[in-house]
C-alpha atoms as a PDB file:
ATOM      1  CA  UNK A   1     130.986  73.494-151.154  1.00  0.00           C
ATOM      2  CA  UNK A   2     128.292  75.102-148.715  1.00  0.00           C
ATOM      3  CA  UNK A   3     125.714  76.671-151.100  1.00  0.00           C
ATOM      4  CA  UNK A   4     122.881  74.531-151.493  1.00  0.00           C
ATOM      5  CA  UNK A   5     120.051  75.794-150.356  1.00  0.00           C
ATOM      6  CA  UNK A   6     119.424  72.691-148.163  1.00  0.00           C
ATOM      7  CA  UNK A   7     122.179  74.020-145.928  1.00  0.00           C
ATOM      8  CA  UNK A   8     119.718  77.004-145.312  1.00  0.00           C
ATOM      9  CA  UNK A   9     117.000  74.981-143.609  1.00  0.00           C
ATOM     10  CA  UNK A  10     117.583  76.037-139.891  1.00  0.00           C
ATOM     11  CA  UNK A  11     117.263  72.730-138.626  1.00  0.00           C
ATOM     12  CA  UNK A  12     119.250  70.921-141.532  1.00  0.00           C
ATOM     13  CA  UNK A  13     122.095  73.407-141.044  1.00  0.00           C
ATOM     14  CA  UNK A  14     122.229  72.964-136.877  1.00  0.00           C
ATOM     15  CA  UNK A  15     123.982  69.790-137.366  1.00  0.00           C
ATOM     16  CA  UNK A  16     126.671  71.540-138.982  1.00  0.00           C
ATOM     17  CA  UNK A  17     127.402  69.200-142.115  1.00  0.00           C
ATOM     18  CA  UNK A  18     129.546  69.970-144.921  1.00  0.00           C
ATOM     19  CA  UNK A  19     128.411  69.317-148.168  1.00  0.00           C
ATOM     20  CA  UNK A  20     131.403  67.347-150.198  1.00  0.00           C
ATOM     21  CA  UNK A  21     130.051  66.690-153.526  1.00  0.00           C
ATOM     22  CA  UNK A  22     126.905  67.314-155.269  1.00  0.00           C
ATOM     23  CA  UNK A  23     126.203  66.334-159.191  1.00  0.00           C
ATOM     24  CA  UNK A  24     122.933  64.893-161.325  1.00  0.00           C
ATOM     25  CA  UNK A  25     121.444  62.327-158.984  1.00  0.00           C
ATOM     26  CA  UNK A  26     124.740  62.172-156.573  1.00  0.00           C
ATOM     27  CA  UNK A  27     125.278  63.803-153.143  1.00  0.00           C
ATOM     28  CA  UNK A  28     128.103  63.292-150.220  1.00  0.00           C
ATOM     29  CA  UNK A  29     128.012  65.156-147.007  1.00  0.00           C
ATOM     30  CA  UNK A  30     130.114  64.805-143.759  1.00  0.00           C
ATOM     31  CA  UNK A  31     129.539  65.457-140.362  1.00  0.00           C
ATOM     32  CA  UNK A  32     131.853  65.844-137.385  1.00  0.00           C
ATOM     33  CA  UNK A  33     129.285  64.761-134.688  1.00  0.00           C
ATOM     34  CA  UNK A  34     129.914  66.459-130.731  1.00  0.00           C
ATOM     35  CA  UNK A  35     127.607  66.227-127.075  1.00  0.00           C
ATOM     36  CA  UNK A  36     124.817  68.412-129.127  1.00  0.00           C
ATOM     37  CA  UNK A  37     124.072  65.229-131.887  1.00  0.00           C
ATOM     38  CA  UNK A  38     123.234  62.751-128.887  1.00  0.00           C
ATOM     39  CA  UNK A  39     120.451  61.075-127.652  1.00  0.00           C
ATOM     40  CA  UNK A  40     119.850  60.187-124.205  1.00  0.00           C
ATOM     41  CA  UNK A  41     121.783  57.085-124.411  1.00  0.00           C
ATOM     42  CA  UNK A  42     125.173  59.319-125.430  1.00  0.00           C
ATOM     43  CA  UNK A  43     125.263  58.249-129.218  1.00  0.00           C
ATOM     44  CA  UNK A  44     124.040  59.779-132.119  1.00  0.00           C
ATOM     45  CA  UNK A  45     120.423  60.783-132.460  1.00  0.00           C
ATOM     46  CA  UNK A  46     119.023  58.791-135.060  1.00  0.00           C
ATOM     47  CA  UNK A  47     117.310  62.238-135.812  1.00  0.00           C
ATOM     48  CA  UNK A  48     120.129  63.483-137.150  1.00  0.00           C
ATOM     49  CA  UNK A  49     121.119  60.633-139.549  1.00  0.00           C
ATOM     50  CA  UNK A  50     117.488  60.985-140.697  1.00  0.00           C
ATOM     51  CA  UNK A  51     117.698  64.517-141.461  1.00  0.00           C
ATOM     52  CA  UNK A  52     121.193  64.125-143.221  1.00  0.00           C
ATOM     53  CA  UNK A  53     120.391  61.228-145.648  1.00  0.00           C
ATOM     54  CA  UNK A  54     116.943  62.477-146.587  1.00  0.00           C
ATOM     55  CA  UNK A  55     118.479  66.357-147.363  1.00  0.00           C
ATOM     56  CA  UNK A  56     121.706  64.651-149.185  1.00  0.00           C
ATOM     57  CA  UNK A  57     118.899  62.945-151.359  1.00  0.00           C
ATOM     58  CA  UNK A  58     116.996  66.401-151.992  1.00  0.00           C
ATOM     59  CA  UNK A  59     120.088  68.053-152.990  1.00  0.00           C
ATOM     60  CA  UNK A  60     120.735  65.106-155.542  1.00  0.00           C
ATOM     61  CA  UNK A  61     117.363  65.510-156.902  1.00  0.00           C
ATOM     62  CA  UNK A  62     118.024  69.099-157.709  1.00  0.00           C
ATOM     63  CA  UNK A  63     121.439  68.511-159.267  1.00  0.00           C
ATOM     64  CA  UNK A  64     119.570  66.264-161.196  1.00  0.00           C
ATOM     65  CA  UNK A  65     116.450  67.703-161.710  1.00  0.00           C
ATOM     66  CA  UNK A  66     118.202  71.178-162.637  1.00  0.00           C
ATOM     67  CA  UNK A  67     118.215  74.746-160.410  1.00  0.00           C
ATOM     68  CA  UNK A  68     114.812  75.774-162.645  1.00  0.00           C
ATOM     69  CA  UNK A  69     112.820  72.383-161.618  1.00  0.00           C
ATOM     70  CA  UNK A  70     109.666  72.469-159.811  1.00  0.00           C
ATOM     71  CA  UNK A  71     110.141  71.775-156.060  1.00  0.00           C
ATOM     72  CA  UNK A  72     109.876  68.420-154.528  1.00  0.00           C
ATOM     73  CA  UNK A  73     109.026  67.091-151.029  1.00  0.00           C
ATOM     74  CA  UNK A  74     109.911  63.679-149.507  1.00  0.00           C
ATOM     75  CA  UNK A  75     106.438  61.884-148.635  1.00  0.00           C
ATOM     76  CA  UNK A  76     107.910  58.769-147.405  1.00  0.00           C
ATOM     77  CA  UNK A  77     111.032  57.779-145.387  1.00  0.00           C
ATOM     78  CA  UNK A  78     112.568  54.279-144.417  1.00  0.00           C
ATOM     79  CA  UNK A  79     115.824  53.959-142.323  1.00  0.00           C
ATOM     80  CA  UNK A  80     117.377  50.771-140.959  1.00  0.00           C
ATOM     81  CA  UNK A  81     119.885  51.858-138.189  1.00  0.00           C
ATOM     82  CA  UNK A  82     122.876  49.028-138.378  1.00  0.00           C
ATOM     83  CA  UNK A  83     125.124  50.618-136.053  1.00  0.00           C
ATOM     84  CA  UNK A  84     126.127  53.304-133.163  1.00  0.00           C
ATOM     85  CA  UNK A  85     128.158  56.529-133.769  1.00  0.00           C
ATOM     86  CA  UNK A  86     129.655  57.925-130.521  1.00  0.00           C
ATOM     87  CA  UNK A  87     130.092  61.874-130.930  1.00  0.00           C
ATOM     88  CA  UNK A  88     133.407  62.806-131.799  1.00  0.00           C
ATOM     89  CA  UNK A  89     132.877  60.138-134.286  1.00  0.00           C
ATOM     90  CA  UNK A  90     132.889  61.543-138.304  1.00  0.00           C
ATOM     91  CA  UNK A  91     129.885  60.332-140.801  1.00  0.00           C
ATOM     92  CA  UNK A  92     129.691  60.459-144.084  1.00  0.00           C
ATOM     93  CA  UNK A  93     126.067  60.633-146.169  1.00  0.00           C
ATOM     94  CA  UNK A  94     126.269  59.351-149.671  1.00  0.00           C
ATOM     95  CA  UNK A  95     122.637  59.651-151.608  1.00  0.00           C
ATOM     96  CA  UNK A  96     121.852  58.444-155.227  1.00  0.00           C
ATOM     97  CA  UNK A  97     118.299  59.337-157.060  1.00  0.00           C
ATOM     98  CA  UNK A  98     117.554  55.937-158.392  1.00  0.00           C
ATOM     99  CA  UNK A  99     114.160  56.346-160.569  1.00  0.00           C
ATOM    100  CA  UNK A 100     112.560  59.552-161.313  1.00  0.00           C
ATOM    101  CA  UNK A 101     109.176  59.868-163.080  1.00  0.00           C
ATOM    102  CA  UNK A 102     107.196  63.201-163.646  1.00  0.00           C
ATOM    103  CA  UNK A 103     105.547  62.571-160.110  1.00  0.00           C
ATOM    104  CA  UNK A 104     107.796  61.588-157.989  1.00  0.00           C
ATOM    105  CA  UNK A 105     111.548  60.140-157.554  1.00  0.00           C
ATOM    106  CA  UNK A 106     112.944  57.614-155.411  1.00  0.00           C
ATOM    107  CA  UNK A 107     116.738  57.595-153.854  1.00  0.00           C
ATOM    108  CA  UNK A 108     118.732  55.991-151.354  1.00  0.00           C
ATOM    109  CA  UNK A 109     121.049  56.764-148.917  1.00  0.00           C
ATOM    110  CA  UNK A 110     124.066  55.197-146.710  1.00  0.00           C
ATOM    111  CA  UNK A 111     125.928  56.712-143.908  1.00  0.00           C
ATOM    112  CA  UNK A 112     129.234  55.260-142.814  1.00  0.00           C
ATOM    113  CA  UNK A 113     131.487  56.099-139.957  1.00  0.00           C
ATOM    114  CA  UNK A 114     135.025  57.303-140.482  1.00  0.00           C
ATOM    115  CA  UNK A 115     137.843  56.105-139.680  1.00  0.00           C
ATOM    116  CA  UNK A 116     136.476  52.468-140.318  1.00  0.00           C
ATOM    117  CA  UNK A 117     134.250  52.888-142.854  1.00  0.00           C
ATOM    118  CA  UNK A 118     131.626  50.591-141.025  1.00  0.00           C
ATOM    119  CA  UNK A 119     128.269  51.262-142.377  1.00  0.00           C
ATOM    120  CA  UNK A 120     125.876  53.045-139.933  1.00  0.00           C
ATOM    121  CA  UNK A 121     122.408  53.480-141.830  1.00  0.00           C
ATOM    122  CA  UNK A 122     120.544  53.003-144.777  1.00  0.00           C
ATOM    123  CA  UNK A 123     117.363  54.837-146.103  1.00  0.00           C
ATOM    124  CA  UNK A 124     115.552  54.732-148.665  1.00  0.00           C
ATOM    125  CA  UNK A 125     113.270  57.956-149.771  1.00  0.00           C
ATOM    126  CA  UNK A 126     110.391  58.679-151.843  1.00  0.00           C
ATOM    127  CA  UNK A 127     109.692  62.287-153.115  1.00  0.00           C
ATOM    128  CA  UNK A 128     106.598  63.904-154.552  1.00  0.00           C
ATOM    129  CA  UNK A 129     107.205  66.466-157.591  1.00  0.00           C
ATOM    130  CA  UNK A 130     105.628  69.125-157.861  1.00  0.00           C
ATOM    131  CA  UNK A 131     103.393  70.440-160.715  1.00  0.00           C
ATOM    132  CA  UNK A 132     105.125  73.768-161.727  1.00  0.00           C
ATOM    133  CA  UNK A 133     102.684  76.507-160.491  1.00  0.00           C
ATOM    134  CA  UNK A 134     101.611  79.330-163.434  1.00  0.00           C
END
């Protein structure tokens, strides 16, 4: 399941993730991290787990918005890192919308490492929603 048009975004698509699971207010996306996902330091840009959570939100938003919905845009962006992820190292993203209004919408988003299932980050996301344009 690689068609949302998240995955199209140049720079959301470099990572390489693969989107697992998409449905009204839902998304799950893995990533098999390498050498080109680190930082400096030799773990996983935070960058990257940034990029992942907030697109696994958007694509939520959309399943639950519906494919004719105006477009949204996140305004506002709050991770807590709570652990490292060496490259070779699997993630998975897991997003849920939890309050929409006409507005704007609010989600939140985990990554875990695999095997072990040890939580990694959290974020939280706020989007604006566009007025539909005439």
């Amino acid at each position: 399941m690689t068609d949302d048009i998240m995955l199209r975004v140049p720079f959301v698509h470099s990572p390489g993730p693969e989107l697992e699971e998409r449905r009204s207010g839902y998304a799950r996306m893995t990533l098999a991290t390498g050498p080109r996902h680190a930082g400096l330091d030799g773990q996983l840009h935070g960058g990257v787990l940034t990029t992942l959570m907030d697109s696994t939100l958007a694509i939520a938003l959309r399943e639950l918005r519906g494919e004719g919905a105006s477009r949204h845009s996140s305004i506002e962006m709050s991770t807590t890192y709570l652990s490292h992820v060496a490259p070779g190292d699997t993630i998975t993203i897991e997003g849920s919308i939890t309050h929409v209004e006409p507005t704007v919408a609010f989600g939140e988003a985990e990554a875990r490492r695999h095997p072990d299932g040890e939580p990694v980050a959290k974020a939280r996301v706020t989007f604006a929603i566009q007025e539909e344009r005439a």
